[in-house]
PDB file of N, CA and C in Angstrom:
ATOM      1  N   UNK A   1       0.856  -1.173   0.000  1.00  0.00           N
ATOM      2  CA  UNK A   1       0.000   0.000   0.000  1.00  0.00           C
ATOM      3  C   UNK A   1       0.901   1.236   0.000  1.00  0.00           C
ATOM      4  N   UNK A   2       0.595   1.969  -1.096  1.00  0.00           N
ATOM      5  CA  UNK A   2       1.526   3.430  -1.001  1.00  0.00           C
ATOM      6  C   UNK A   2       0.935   4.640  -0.039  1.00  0.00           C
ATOM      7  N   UNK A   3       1.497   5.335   0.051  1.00  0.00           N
ATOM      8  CA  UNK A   3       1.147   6.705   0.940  1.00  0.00           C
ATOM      9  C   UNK A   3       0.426   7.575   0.354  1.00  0.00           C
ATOM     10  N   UNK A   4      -0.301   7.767  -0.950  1.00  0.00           N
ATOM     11  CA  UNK A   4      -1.210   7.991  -1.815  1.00  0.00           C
ATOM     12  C   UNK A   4      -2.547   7.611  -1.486  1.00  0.00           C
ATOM     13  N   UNK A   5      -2.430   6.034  -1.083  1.00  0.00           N
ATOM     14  CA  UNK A   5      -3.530   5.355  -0.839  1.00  0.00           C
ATOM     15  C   UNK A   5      -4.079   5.230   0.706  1.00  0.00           C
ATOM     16  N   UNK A   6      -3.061   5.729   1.213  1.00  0.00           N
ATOM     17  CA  UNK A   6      -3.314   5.795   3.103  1.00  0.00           C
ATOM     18  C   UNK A   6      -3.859   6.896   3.341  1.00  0.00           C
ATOM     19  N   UNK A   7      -3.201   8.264   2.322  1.00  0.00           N
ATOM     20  CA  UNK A   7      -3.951   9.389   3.198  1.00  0.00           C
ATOM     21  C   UNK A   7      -5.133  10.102   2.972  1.00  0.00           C
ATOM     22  N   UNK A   8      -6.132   9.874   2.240  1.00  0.00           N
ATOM     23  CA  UNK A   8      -7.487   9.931   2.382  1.00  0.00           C
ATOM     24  C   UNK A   8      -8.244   9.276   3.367  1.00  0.00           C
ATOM     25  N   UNK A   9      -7.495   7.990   3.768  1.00  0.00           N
ATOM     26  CA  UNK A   9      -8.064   7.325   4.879  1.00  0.00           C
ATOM     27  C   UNK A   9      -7.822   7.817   6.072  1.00  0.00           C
ATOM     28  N   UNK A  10      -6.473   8.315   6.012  1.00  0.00           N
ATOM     29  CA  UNK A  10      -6.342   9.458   7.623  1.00  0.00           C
ATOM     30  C   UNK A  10      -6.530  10.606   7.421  1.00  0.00           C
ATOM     31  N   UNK A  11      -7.201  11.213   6.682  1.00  0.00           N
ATOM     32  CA  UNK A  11      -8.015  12.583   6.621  1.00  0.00           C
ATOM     33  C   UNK A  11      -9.241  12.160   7.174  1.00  0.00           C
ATOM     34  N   UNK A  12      -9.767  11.301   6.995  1.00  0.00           N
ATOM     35  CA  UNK A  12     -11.299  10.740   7.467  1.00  0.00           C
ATOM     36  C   UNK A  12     -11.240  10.909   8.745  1.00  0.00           C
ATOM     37  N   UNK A  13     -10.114  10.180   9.199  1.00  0.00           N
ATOM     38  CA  UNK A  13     -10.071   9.934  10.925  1.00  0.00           C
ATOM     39  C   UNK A  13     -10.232  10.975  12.283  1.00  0.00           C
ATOM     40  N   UNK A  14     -10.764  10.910  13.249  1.00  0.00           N
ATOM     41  CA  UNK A  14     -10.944  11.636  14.003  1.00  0.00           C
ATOM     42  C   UNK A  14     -10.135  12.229  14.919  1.00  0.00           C
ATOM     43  N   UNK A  15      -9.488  13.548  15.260  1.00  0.00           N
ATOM     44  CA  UNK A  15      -8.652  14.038  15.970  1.00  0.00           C
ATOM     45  C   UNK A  15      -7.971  13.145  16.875  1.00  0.00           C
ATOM     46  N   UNK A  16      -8.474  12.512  17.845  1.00  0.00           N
ATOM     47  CA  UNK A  16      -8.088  11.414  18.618  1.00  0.00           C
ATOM     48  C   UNK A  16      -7.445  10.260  17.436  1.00  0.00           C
ATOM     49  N   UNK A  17      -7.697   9.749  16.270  1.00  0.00           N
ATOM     50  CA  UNK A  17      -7.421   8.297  16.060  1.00  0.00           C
ATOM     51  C   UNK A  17      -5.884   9.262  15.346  1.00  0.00           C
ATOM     52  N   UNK A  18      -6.077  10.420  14.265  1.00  0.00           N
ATOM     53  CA  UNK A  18      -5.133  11.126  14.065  1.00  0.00           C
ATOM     54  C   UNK A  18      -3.603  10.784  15.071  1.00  0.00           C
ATOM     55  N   UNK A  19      -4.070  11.251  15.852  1.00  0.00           N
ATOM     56  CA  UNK A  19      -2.903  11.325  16.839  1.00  0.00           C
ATOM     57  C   UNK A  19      -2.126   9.781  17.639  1.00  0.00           C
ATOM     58  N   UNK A  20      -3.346   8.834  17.739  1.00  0.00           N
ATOM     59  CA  UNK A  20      -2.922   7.460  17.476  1.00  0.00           C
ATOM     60  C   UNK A  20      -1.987   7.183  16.569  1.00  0.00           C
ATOM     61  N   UNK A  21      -2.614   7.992  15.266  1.00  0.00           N
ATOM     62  CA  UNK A  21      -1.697   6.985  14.306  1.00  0.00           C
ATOM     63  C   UNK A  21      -0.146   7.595  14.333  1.00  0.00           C
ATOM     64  N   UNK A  22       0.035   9.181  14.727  1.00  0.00           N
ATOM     65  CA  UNK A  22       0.996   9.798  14.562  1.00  0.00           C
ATOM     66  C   UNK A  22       2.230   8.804  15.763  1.00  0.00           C
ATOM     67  N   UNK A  23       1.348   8.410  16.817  1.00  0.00           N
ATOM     68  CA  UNK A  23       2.110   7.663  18.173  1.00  0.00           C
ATOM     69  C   UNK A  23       2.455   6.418  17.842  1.00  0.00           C
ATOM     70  N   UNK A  24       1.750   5.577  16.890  1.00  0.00           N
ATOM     71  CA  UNK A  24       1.792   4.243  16.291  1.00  0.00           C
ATOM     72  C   UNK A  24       3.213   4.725  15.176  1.00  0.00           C
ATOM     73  N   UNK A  25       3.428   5.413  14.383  1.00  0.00           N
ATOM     74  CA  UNK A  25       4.025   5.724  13.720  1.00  0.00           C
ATOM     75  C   UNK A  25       5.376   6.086  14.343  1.00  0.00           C
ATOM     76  N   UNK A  26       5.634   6.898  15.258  1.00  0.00           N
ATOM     77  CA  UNK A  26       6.669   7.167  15.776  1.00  0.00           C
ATOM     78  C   UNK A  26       7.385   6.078  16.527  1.00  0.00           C
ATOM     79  N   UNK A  27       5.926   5.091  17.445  1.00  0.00           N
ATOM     80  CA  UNK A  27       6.931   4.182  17.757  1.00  0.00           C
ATOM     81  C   UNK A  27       7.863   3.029  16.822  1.00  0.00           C
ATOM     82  N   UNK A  28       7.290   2.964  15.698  1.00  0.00           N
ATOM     83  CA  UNK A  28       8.140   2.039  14.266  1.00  0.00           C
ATOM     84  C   UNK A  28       9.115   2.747  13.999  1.00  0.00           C
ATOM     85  N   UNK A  29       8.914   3.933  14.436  1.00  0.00           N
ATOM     86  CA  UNK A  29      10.405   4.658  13.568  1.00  0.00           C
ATOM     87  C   UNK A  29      11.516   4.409  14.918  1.00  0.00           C
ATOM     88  N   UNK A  30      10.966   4.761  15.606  1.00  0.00           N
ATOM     89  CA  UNK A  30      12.052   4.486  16.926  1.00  0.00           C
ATOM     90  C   UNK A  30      12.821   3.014  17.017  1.00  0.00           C
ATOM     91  N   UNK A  31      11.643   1.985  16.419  1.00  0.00           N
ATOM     92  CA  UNK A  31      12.049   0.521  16.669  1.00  0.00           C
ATOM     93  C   UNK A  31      13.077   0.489  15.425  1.00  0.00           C
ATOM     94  N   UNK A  32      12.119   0.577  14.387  1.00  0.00           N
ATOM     95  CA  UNK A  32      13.680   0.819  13.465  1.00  0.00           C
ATOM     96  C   UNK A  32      14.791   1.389  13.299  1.00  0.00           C
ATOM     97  N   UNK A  33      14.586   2.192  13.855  1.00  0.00           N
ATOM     98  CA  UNK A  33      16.120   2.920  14.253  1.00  0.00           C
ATOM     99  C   UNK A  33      17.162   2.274  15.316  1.00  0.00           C
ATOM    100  N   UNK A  34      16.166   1.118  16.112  1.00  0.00           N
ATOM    101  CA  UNK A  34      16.597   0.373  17.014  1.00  0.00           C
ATOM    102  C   UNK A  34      17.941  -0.928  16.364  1.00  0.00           C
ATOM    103  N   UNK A  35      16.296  -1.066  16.008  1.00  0.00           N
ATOM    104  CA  UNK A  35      16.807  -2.535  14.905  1.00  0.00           C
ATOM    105  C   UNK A  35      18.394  -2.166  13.619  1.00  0.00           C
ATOM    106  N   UNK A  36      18.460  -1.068  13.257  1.00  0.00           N
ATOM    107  CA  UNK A  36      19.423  -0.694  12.349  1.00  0.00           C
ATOM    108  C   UNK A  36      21.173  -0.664  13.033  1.00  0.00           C
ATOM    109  N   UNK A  37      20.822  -0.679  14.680  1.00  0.00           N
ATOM    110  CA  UNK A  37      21.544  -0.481  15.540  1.00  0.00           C
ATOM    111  C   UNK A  37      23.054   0.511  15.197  1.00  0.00           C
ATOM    112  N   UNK A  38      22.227   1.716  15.139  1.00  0.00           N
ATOM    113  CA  UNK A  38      22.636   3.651  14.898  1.00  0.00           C
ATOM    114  C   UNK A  38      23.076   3.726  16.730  1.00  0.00           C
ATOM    115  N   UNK A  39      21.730   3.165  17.658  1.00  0.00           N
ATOM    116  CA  UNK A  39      21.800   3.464  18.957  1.00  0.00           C
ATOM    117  C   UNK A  39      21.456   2.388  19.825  1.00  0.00           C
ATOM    118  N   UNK A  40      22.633   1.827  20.179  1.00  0.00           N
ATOM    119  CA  UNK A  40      21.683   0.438  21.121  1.00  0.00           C
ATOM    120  C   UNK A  40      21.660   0.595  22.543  1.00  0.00           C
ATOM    121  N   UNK A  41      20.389   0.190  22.632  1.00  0.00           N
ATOM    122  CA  UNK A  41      20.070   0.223  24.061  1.00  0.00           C
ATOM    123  C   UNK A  41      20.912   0.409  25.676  1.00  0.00           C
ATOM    124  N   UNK A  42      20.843   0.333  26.463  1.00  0.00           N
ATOM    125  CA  UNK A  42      21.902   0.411  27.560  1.00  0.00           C
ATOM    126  C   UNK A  42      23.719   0.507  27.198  1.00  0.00           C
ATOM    127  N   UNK A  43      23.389   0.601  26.083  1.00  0.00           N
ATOM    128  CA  UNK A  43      25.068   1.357  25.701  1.00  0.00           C
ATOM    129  C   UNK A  43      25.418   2.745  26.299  1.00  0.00           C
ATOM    130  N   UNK A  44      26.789   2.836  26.403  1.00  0.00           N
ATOM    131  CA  UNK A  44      26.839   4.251  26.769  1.00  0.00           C
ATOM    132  C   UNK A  44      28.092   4.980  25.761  1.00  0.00           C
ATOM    133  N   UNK A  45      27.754   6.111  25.480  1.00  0.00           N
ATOM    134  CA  UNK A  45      28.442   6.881  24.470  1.00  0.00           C
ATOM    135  C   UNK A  45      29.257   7.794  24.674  1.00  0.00           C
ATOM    136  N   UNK A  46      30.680   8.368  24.157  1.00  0.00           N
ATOM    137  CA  UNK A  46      31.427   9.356  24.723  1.00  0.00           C
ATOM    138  C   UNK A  46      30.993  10.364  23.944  1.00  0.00           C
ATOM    139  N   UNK A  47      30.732  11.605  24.880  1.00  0.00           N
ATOM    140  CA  UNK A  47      30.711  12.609  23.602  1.00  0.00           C
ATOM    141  C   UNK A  47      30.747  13.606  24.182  1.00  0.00           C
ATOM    142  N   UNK A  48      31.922  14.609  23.470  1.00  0.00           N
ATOM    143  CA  UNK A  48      32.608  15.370  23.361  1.00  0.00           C
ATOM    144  C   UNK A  48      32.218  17.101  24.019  1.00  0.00           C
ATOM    145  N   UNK A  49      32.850  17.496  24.929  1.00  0.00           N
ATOM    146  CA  UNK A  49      32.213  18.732  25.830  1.00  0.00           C
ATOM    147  C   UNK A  49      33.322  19.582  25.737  1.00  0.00           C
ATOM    148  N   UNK A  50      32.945  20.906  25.634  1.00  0.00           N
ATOM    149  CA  UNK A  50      33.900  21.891  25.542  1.00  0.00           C
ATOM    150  C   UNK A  50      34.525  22.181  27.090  1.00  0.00           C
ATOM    151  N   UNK A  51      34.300  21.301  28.248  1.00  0.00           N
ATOM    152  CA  UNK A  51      34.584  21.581  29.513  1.00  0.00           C
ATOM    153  C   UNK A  51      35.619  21.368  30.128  1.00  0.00           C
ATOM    154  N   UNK A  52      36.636  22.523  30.651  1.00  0.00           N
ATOM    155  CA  UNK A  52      37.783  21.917  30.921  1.00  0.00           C
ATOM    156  C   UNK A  52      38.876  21.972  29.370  1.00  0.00           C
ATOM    157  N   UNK A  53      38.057  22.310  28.083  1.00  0.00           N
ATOM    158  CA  UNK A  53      38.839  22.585  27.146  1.00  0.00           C
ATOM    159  C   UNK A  53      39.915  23.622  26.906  1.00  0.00           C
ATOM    160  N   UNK A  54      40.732  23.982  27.972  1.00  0.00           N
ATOM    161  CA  UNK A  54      41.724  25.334  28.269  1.00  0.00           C
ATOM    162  C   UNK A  54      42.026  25.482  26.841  1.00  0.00           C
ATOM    163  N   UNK A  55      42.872  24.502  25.992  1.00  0.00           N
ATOM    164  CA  UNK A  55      43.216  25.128  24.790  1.00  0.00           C
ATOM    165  C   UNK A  55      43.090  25.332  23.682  1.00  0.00           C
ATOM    166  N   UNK A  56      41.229  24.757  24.029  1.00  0.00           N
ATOM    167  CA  UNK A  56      40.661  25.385  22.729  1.00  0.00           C
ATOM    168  C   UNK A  56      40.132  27.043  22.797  1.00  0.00           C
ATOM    169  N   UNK A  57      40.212  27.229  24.448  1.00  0.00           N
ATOM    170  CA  UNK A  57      39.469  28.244  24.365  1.00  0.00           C
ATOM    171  C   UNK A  57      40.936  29.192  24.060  1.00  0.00           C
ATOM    172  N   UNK A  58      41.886  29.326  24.283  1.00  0.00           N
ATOM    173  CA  UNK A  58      43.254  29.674  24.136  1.00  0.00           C
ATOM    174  C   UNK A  58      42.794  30.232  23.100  1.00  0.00           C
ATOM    175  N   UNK A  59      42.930  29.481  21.718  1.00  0.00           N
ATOM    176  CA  UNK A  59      42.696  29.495  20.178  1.00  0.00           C
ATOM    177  C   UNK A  59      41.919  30.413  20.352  1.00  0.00           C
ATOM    178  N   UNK A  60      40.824  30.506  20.493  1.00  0.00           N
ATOM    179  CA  UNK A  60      39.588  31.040  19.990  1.00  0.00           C
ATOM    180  C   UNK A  60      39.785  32.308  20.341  1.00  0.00           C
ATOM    181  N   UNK A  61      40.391  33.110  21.484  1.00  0.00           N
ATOM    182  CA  UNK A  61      40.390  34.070  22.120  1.00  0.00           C
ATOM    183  C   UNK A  61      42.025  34.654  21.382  1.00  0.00           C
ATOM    184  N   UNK A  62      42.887  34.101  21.040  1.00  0.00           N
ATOM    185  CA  UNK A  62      44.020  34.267  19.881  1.00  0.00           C
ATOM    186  C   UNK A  62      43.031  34.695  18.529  1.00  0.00           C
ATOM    187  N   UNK A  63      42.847  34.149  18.124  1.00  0.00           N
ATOM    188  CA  UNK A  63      41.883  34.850  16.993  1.00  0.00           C
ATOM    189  C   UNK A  63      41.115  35.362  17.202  1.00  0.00           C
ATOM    190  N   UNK A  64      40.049  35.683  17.861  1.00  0.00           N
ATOM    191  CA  UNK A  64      39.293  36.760  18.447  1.00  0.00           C
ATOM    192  C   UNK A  64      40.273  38.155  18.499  1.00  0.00           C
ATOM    193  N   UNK A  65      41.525  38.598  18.936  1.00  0.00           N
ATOM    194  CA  UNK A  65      41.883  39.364  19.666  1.00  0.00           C
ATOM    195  C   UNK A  65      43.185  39.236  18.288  1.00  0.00           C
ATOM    196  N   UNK A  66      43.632  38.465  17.164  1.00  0.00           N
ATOM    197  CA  UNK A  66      43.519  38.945  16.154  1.00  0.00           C
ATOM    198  C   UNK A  66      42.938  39.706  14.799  1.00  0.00           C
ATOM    199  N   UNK A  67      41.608  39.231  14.991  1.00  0.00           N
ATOM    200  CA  UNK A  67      40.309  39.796  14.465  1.00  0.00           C
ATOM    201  C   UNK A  67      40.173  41.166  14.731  1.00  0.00           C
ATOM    202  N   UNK A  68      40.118  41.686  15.594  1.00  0.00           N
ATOM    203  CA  UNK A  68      40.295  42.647  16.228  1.00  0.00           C
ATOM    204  C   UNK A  68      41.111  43.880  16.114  1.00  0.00           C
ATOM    205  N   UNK A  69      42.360  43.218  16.306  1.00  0.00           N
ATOM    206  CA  UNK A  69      43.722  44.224  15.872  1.00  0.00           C
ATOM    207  C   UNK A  69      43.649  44.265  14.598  1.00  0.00           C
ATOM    208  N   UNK A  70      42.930  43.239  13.704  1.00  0.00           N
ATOM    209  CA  UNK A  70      43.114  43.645  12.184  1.00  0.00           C
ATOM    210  C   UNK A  70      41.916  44.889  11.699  1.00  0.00           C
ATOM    211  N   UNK A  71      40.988  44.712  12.600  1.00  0.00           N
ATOM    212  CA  UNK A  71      40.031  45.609  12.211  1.00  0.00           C
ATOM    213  C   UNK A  71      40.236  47.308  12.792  1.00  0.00           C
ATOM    214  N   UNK A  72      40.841  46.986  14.254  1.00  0.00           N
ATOM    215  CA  UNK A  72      41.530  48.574  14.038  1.00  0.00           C
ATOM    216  C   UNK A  72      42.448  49.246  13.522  1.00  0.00           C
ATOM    217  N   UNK A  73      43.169  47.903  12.507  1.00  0.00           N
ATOM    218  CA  UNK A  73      44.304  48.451  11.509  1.00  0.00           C
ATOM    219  C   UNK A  73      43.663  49.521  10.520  1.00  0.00           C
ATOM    220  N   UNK A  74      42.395  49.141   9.732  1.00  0.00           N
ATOM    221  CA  UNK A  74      41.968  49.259   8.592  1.00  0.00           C
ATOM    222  C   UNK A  74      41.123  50.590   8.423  1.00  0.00           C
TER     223      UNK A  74
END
């Protein structure tokens, strides 16, 4: 069945079943996204925080404060 042929049938539907189907729908996408395993369950992930980053902020504030001196050159 294509998506052509589904959505006249959920235009029919009533505010309440609407929103069923939107919750029915989201949970397949979640499972499949499960199943594709992008994110598995009770895993745990490293990811990356600017906290404690002294020398990136170094950089940033070096060019900042080059930016700067070039613009009161000009």
């Amino acid at each position: 069945m294509t998506l052509t042929e589904i959505l006249p049938s959920l235009q029919k539907l009533s505010h309440r079943e609407k929103i069923q189907a939107i919750q029915f729908l989201a949970i397949e996408l979640a499972k499949e996204e499960q199943d594709s395993g992008v994110i598995e369950n009770g895993k745990t992930y490293e990811v990356w925080s600017p906290y404690d980053a002294f020398s990136a902020e170094k950089v940033l504030t070096d060019m900042l404060e080059q930016h700067l001196l070039q613009k009161e050159t000009k």
